[in-house]
Protein backbone atom coordinates (compact mmCIF):
# COMPACT_ATOMS: atom_id res chain seq x y z
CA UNK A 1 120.18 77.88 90.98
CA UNK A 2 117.00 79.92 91.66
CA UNK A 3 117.44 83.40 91.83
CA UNK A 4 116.79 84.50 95.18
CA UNK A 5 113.67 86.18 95.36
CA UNK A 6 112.03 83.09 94.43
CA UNK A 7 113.49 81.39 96.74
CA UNK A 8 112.28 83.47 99.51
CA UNK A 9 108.73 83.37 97.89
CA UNK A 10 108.72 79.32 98.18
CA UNK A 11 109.79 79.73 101.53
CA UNK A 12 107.31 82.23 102.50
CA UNK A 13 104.49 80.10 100.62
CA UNK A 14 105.80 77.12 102.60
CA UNK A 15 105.95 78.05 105.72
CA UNK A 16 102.49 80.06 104.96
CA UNK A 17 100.73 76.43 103.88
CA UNK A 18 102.25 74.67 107.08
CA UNK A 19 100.80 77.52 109.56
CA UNK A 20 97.57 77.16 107.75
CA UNK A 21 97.47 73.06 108.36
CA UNK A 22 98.60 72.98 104.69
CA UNK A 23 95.17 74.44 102.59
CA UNK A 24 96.54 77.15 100.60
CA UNK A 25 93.85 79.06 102.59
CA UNK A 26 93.41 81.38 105.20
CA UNK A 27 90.73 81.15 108.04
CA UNK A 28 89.28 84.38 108.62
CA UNK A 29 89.11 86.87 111.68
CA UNK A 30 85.92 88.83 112.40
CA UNK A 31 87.08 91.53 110.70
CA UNK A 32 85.17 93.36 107.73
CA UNK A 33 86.30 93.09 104.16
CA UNK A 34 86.44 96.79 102.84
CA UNK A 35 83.28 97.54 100.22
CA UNK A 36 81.25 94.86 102.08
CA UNK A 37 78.13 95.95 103.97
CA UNK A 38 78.10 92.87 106.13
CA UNK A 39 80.60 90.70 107.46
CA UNK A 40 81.77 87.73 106.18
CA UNK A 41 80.87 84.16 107.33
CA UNK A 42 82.69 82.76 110.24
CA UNK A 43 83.10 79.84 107.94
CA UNK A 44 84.60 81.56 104.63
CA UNK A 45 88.28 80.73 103.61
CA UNK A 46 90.41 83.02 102.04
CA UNK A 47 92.14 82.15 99.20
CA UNK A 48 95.24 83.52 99.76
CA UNK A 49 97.46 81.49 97.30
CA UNK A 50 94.60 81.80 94.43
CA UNK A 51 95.24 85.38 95.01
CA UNK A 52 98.67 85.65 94.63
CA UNK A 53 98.53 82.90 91.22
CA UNK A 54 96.34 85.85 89.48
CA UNK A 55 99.00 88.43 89.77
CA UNK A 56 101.83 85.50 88.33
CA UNK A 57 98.76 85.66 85.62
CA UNK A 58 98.65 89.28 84.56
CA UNK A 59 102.38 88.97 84.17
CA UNK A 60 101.67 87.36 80.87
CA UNK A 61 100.06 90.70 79.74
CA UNK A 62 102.70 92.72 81.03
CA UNK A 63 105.67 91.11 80.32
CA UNK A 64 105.07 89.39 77.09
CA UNK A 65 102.51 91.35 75.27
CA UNK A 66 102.88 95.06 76.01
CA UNK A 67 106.94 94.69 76.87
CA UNK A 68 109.29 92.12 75.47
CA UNK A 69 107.40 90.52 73.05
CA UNK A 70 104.58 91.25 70.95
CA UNK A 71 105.17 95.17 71.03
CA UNK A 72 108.60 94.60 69.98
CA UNK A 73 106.86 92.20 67.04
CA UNK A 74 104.33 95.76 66.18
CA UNK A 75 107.35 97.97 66.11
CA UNK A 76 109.58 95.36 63.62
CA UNK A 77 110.17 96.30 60.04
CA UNK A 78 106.95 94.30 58.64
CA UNK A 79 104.73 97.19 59.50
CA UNK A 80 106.43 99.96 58.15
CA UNK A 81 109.61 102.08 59.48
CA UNK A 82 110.48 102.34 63.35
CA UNK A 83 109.71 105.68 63.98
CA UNK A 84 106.41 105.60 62.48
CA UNK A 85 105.28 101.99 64.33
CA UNK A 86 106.60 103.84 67.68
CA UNK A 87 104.99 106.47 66.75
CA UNK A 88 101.44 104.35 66.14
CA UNK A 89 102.09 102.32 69.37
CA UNK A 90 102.81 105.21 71.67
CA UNK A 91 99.32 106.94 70.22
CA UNK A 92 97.39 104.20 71.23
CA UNK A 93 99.10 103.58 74.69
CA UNK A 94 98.23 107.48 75.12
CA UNK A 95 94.73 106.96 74.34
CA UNK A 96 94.34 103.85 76.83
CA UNK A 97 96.42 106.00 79.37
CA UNK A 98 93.47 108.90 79.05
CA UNK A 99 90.45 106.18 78.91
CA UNK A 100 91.79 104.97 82.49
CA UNK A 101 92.01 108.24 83.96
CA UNK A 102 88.86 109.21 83.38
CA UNK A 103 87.43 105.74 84.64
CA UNK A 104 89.71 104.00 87.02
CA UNK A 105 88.76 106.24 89.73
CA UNK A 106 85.10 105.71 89.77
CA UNK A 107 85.33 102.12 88.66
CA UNK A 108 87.10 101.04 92.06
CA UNK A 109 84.59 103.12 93.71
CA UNK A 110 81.40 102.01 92.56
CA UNK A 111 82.55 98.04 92.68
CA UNK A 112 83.45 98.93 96.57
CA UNK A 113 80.18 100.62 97.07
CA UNK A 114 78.03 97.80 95.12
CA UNK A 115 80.32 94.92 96.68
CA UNK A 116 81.03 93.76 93.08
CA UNK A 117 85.09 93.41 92.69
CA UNK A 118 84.86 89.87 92.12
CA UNK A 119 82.62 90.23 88.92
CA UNK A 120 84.28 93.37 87.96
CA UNK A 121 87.47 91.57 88.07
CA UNK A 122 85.99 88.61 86.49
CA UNK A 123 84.67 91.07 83.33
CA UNK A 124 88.24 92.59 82.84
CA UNK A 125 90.80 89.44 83.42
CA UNK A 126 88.13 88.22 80.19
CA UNK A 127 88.60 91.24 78.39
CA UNK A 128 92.85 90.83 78.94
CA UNK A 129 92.60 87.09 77.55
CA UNK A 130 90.10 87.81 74.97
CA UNK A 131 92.22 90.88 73.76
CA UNK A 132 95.43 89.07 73.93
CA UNK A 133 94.20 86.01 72.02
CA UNK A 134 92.48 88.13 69.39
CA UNK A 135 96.30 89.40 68.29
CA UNK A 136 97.18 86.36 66.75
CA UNK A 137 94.93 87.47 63.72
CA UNK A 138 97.64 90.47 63.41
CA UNK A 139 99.44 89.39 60.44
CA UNK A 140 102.65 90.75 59.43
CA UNK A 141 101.98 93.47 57.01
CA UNK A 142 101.44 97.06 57.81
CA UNK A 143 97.45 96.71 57.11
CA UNK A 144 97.25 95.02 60.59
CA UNK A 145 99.96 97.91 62.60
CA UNK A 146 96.43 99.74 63.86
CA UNK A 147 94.42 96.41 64.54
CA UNK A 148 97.34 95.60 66.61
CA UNK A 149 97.86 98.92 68.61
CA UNK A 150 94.22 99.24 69.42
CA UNK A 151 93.82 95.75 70.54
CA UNK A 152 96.82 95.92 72.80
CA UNK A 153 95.75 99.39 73.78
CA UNK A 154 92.27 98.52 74.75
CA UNK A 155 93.93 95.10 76.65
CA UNK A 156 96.15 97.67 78.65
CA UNK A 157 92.37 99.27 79.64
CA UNK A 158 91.26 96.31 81.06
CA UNK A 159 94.54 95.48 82.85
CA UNK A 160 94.80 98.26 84.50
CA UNK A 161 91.19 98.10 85.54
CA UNK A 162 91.56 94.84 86.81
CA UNK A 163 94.97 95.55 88.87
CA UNK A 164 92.38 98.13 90.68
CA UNK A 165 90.02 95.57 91.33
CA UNK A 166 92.67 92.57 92.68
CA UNK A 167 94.68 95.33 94.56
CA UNK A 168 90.98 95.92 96.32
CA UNK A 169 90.56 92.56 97.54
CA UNK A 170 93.63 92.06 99.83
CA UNK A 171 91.76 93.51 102.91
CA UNK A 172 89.68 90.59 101.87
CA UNK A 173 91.70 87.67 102.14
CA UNK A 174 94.54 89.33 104.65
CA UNK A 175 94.14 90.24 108.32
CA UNK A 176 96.37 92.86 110.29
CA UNK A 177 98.71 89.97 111.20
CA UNK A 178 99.08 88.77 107.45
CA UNK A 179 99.14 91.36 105.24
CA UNK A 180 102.36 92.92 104.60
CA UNK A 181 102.94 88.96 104.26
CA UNK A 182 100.31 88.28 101.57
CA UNK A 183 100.90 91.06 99.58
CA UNK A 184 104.61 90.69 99.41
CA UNK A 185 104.10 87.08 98.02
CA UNK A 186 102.11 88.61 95.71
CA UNK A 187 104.38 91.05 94.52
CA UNK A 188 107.07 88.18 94.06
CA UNK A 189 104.61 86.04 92.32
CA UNK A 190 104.07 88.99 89.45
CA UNK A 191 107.81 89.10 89.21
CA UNK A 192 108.69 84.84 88.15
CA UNK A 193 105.46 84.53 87.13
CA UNK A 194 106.48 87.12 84.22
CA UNK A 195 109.83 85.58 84.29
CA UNK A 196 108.66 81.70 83.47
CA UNK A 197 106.30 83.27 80.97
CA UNK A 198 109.52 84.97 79.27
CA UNK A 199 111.33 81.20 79.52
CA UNK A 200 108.35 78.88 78.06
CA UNK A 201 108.45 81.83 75.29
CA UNK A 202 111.78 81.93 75.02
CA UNK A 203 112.43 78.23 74.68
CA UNK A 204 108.99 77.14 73.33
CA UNK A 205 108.31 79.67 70.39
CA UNK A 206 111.26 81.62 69.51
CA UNK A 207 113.36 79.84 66.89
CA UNK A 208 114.74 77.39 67.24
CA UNK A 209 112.00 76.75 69.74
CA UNK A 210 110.96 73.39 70.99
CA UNK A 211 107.03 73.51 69.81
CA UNK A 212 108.60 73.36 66.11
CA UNK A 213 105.85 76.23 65.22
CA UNK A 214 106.69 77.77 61.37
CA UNK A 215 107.92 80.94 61.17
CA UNK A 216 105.82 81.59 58.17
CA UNK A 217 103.80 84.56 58.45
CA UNK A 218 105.20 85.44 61.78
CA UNK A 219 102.91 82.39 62.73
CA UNK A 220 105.50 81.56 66.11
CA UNK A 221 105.13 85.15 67.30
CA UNK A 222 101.41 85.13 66.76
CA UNK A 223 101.03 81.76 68.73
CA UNK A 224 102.41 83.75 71.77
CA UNK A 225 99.46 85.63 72.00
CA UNK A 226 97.07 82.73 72.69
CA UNK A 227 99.71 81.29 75.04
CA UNK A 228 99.67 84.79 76.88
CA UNK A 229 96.19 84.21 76.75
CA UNK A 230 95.74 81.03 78.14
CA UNK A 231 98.71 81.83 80.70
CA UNK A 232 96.09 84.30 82.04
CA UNK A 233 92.68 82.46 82.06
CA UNK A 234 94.60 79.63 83.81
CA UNK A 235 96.38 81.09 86.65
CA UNK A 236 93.24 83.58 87.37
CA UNK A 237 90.86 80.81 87.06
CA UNK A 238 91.53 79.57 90.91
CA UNK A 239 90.92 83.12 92.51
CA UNK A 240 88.22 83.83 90.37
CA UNK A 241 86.35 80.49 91.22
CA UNK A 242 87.27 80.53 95.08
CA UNK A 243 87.12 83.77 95.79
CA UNK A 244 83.85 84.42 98.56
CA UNK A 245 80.73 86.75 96.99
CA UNK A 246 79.87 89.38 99.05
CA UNK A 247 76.42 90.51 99.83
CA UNK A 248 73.35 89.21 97.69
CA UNK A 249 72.05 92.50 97.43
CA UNK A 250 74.12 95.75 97.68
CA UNK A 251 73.30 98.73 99.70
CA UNK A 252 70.36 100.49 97.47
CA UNK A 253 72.15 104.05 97.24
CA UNK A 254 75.01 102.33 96.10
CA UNK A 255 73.31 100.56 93.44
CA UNK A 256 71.12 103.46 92.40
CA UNK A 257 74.43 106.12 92.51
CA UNK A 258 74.71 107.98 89.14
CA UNK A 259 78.13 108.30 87.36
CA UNK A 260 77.98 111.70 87.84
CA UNK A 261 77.27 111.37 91.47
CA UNK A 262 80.34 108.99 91.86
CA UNK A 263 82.68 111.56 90.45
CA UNK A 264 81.13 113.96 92.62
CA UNK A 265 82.19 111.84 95.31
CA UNK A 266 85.83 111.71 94.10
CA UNK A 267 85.83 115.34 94.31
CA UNK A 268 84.73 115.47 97.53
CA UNK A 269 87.75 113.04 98.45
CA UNK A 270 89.92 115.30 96.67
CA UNK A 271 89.06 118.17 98.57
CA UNK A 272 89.37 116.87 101.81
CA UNK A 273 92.86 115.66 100.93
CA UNK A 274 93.82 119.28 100.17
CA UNK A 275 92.51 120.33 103.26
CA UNK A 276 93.41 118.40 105.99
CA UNK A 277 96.56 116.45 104.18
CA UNK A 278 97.88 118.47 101.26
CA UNK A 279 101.24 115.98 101.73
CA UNK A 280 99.59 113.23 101.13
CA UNK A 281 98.56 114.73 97.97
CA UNK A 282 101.68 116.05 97.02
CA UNK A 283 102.89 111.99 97.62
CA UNK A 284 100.21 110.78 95.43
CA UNK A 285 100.77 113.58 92.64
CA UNK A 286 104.46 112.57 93.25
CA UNK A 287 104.52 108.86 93.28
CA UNK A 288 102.03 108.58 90.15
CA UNK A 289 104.57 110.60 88.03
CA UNK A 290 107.51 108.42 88.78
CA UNK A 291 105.72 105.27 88.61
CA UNK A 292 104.78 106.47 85.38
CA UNK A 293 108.05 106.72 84.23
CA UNK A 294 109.35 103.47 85.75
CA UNK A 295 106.53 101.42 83.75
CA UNK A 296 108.31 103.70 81.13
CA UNK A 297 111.44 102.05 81.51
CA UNK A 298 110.01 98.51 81.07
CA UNK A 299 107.27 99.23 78.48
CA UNK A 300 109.79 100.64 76.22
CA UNK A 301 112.97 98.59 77.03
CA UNK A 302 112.13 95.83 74.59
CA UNK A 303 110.84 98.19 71.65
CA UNK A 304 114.55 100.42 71.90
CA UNK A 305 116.44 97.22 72.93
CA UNK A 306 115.20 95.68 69.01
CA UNK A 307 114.69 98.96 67.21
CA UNK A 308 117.84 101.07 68.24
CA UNK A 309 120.23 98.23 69.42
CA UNK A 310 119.90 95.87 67.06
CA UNK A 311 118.82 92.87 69.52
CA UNK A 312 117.10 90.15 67.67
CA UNK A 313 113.54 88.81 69.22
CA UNK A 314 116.31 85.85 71.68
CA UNK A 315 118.03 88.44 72.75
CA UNK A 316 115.08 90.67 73.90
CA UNK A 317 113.84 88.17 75.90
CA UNK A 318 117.22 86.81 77.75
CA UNK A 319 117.35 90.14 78.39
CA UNK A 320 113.65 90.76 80.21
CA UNK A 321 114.77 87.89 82.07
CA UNK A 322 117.80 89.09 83.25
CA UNK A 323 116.20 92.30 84.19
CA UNK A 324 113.38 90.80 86.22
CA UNK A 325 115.68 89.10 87.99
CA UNK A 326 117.61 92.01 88.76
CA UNK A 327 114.32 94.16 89.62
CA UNK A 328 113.56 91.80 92.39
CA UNK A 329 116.74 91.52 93.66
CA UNK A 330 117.08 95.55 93.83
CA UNK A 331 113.63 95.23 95.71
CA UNK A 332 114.94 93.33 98.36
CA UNK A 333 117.87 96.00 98.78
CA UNK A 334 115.82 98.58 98.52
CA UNK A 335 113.55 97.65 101.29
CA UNK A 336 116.78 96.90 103.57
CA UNK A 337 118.10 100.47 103.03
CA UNK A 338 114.77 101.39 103.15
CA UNK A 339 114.61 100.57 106.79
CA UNK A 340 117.79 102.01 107.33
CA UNK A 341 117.69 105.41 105.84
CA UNK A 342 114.07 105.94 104.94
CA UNK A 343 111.41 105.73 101.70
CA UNK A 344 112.20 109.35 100.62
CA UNK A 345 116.05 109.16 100.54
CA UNK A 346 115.88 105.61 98.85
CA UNK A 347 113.36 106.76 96.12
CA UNK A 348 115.51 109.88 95.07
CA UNK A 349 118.48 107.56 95.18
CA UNK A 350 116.76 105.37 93.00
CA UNK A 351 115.26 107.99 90.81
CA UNK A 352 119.08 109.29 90.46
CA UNK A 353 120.18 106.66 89.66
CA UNK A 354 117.91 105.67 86.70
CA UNK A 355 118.51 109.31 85.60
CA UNK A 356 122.41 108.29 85.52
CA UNK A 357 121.96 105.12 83.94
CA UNK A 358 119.72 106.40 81.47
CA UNK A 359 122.01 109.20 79.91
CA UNK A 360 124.67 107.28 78.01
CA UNK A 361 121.89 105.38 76.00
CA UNK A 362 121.60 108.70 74.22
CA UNK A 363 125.39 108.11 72.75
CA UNK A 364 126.34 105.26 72.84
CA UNK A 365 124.78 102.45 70.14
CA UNK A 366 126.59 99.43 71.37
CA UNK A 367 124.26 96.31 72.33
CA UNK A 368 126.90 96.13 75.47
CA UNK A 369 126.17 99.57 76.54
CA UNK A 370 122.15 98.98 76.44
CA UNK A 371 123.11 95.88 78.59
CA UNK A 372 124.98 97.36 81.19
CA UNK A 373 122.57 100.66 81.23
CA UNK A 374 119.40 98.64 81.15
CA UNK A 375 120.26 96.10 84.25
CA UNK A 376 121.64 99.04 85.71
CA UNK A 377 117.66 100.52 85.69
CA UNK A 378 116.77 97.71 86.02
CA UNK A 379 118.37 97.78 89.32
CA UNK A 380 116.77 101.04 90.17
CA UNK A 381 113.23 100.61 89.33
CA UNK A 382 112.71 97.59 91.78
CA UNK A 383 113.84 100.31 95.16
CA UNK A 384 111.69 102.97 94.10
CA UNK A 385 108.41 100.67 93.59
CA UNK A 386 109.10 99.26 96.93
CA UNK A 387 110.01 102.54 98.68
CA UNK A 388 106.91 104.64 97.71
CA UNK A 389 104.61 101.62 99.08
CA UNK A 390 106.00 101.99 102.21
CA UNK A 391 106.29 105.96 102.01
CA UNK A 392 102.03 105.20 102.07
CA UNK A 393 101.83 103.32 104.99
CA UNK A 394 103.89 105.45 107.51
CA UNK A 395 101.45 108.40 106.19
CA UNK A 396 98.49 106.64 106.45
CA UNK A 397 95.99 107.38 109.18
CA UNK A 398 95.46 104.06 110.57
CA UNK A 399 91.93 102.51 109.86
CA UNK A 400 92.13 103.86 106.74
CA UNK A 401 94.54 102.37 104.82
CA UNK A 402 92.40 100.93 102.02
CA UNK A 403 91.45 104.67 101.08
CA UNK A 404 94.47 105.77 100.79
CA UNK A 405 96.00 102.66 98.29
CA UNK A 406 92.57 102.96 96.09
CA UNK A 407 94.26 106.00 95.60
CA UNK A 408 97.38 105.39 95.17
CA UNK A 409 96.33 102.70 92.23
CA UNK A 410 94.35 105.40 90.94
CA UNK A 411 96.28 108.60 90.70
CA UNK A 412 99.21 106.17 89.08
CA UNK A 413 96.19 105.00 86.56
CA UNK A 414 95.49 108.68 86.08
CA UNK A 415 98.28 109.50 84.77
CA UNK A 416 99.83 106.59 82.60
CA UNK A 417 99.74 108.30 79.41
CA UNK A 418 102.91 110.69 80.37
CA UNK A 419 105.35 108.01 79.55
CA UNK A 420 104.66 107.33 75.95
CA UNK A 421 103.23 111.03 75.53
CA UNK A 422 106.81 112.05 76.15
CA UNK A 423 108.66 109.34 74.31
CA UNK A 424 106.24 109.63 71.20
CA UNK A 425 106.97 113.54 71.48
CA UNK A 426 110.91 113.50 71.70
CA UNK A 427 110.78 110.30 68.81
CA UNK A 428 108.31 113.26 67.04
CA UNK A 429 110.86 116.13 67.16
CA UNK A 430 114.17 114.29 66.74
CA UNK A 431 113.39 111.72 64.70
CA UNK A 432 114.72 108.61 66.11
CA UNK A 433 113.38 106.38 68.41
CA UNK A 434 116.06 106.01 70.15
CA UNK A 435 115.38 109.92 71.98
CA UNK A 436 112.30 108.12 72.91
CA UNK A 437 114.88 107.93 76.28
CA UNK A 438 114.80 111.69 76.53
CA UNK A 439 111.27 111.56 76.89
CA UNK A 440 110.90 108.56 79.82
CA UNK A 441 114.06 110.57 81.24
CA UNK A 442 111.93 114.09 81.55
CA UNK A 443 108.93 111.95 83.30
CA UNK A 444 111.56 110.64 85.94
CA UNK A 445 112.77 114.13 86.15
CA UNK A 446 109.47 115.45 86.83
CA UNK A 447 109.38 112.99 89.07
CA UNK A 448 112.16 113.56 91.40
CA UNK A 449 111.75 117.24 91.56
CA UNK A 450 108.35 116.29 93.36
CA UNK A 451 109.37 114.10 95.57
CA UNK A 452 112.16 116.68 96.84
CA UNK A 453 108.82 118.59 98.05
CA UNK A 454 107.68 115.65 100.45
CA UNK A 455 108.27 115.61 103.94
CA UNK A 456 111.26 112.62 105.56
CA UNK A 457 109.63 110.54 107.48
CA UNK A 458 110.69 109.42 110.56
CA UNK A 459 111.08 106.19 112.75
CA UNK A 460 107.26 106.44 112.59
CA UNK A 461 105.37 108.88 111.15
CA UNK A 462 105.49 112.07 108.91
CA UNK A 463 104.47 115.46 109.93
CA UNK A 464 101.34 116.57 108.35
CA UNK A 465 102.45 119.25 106.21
């Protein structure tokens, strides 16, 4: 039986295909694809369902390589002891997390200025699969621990670039009557599409698994790389063949803008936020803190689920499936008591509840407990990514939408390296990994306590505070 989010993404893709005499593309609407200078031909199709296949795509990265699979594989006892691996691992993820901030900003920008996503995201989904492919020459010894890190650090770089870039070009392929539409069957796609990534894994690589690949040399857990690899190049490939161009030639101040003038422009963005909407930016500020410690919750599930509960490399993976599921699911009740009671409450429920579920994972060892805890936040993480998307569009001015979710992507971007700052710190001064915990739980802390500062929004809008 399918679980039901994926059912409700076949129907939506379904009925999508039938209203669209069945082309898996969209006909345009006059409108104006944000960071074009012109519009786009009458007679371009939008390749809606290409679109959503490259976020099923980057799932491979996310779920496989830097979650469940080949982290847990850099943290195991063949390249050294647990704390120190964690230790190594959460370095590097610290160092990607700073390399973004200081980019991801001006990146976005200057591709919207220049009209260049699609070969921006072109350059990075290359640098994901050439990065994840290059980690089956990571050999089990610890010789190969920092070859390891940095290449899964530096393919962490490049996804996150290249979720700025994709998350750019639904204006593109969406109209006012579509979009909420389109980008929710995107969303689901990312979910399944990391889920059937974690089943061919499971069943195709993991012992006793189906492929019949050796175990020698860790040679099964190294072939998952080039599958997470190919699982990429594949499912981008339609999006980044179809997608339209935009503009032969881009505007000549945009092509001729400095980097320093393009961080002068962020500033100048900044400022104006402080101004005239100093909510908004205390919802950004806000929003990138918890979502920091969410992708906590899933980037270091695996690595405490193996290092500090004892689950072998099977277990891991059932349970990233299991809590995928359960994400999605949570999503869909989120956004229903969403509607009901409003983003704000349901995000500080959510962040509660993590903080809850969270806690006994400091005491108690048991591979049940880490079960019932982890689907439990699980459970919680799916409501508060949800809510704080829609917390953005009540407060968004209309028209300008598009600003305000480049920053969104880009304030969370800014400040990914709080997560496994904290958990390398607290692993640092206690000793074990598993008070890595304590350290995701101060980052959802942190969290809440800002989002108690925004304004509840109403049937509508928010006052401007």
């Amino acid at each position: 039986m399918l679980p039901m989010g994926m059912v409700n993404a076949l129907r939506f893709t379904s009925a999508l295909l039938q209203s669209e005499h069945a082309t898996g593309v969209i006909s345009p609407t006059p409108a104006v694809p944000n960071g074009y200078s012109g519009a786009m031909s009458e007679q371009t199709r939008r390749p809606v369902l290409p679109w959503a296949l490259w976020d099923a795509g980057a799932a491979s990265f996310n779920a496989v390589m830097t979650t469940f699979v080949f982290t847990v594989y850099l943290t195991g006892s063949d390249f050294g002891d647990e704390t120190r691996t964690s230790l190594v691992l959460s370095a590097g993820l610290v160092c990607a997390g700073l390399v973004i901030a200081l980019t991801a900003p001006v990146i976005g920008q200057r591709a919207d200025r220049a009209g260049s996503r699609r070969s921006a995201l072109a350059l990075n989904t290359g640098g994901i699969v050439v990065c994840s492919a290059a980690c089956f020459l990571v050999a089990p010894e610890p010789g190969y621990l920092f070859l390891g890190v940095g290449l899964l650090s530096l393919g962490n770089v490049f996804s996150e670039i290249a979720t700025v870039h994709y998350n750019a070009l639904l204006p593109s392929i969406s109209t006012p009557r579509t979009l909420g539409r389109i980008s929710g069957l995107g969303w689901s796609m990312g979910y399944f599409g990391g889920i059937l990534a974690l089943l061919i894994v499971l069943l195709g690589f993991i012992t006793p698994g189906v492929l019949g690949i050796p175990e020698d040399d860790a040679l099964n857990i190294r072939a998952v790389a080039l599958f997470a690899a190919l699982w990429t190049a594949l499912l981008s490939a339609p999006l980044l063949l179809r997608f339209p161009r935009g503009p032969a030639e881009a505007p000549e101040a945009a092509r001729r803008d400095s980097l320093a003038e393009s961080y002068r422009r962020l500033w100048r963005t900044l400022r104006r936020l402080f101004r005239e909407e100093p909510a908004t930016l205390r919802f950004f500020l806000a929003s990138a803190v918890f979502r920091d410690g969410l992708a906590g919750v899933f980037t270091y599930g695996g690595v405490l689920a193996a290092g500090s509960f004892g689950f072998s490399f099977q277990q891991v993976l059932v349970f990233a499936i299991a809590g995928n599921v359960v994400a999605g699911l949570g999503a869909v009740l989120g956004g229903r008591l969403d509607d009901a009671l409003g983003p704000r409450t349901v995000i500080l429920a959510s962040l509660t509840g993590l903080l809850v579920a969270a806690a006994p994972l400091l005491v108690l060892r048991d591979p049940l407990a880490f079960w019932v805890c982890g689907l439990a936040l699980c459970a919680f993480v799916g409501p508060a990514q949800s809510a704080a998307r829609t917390y953005l569009v009540r407060i968004a001015e209309p028209g300008s939408e598009g600003e305000y979710f480049g920053l969104y992507s880009t304030t969370g971007r800014a400040v990914s390296f709080l997560a496994p700052a904290m958990f390398a710190l607290t692993v640092w001064i206690f000793g074990a990994q598993i008070w890595g915990v304590l350290g995701i739980m101060a980052v959802l802390l942190a969290g809440l306590l800002l989002t108690l500062r925004l304004p509840r929004l109403g049937a509508d809008r928010a006052d401007r505070a």
